[in-house]
Protein backbone atom coordinates (compact mmCIF):
# COMPACT_ATOMS: atom_id res chain seq x y z
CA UNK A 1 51.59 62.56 -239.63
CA UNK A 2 54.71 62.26 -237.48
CA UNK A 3 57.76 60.08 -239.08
CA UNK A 4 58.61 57.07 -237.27
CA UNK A 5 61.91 56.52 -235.53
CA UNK A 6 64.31 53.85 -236.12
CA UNK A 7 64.06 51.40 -233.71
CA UNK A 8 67.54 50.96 -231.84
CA UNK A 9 68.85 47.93 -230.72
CA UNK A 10 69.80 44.72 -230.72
CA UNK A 11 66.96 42.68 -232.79
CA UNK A 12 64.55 40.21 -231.33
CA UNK A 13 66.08 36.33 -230.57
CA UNK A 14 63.55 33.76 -232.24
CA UNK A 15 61.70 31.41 -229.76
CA UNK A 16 63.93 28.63 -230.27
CA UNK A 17 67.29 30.72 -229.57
CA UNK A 18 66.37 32.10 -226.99
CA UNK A 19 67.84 30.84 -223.27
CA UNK A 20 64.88 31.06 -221.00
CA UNK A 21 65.54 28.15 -217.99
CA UNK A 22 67.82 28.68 -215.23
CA UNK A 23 70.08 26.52 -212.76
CA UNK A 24 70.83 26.40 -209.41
CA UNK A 25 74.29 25.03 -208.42
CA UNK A 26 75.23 25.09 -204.50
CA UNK A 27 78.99 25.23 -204.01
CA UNK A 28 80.91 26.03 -200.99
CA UNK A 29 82.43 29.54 -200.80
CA UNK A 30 85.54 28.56 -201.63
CA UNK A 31 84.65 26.37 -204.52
CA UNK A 32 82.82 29.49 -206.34
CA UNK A 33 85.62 31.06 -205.59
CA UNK A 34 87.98 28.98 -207.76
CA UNK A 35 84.86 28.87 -210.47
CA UNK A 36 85.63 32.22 -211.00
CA UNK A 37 89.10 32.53 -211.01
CA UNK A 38 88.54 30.04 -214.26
CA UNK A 39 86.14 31.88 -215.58
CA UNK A 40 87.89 35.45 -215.72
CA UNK A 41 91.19 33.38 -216.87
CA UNK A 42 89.66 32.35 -219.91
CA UNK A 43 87.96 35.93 -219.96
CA UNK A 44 84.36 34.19 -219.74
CA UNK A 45 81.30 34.52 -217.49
CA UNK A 46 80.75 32.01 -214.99
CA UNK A 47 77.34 30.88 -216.82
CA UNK A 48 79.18 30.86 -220.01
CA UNK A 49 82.18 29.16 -218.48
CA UNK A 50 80.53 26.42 -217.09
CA UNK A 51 78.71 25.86 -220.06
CA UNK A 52 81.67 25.26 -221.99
CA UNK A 53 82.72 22.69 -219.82
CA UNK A 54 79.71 20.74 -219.69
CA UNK A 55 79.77 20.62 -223.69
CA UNK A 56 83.50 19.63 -223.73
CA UNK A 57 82.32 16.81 -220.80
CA UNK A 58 79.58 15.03 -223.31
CA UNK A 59 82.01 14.81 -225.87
């Protein structure tokens, strides 16, 4: 009988961690623009970046 590998990898998320729904956000060229510029100043994503600010907003 062969030996199994090791699987490799990051492990599975559980159902409830995992981010599955998406948004669409239309902004003007220029306004995406300046989105990013934020974003890579506080070394984030754009997704991750505007997450943050919608936490910080409920608050």
């Amino acid at each position: 009988m062969k030996k199994q590998k090791a699987k490799m990898g990051r492990p599975p998320l559980k159902a409830e961690d995992r981010k599955d729904a998406c948004v669409t956000l239309r902004l003007k060229q220029s306004e995406r623009k300046r989105l990013e510029a934020d974003a890579k100043a506080k070394r984030m994503s754009l997704s991750s970046y505007l997450l943050e600010c919608w936490q910080k907003a409920r608050e």
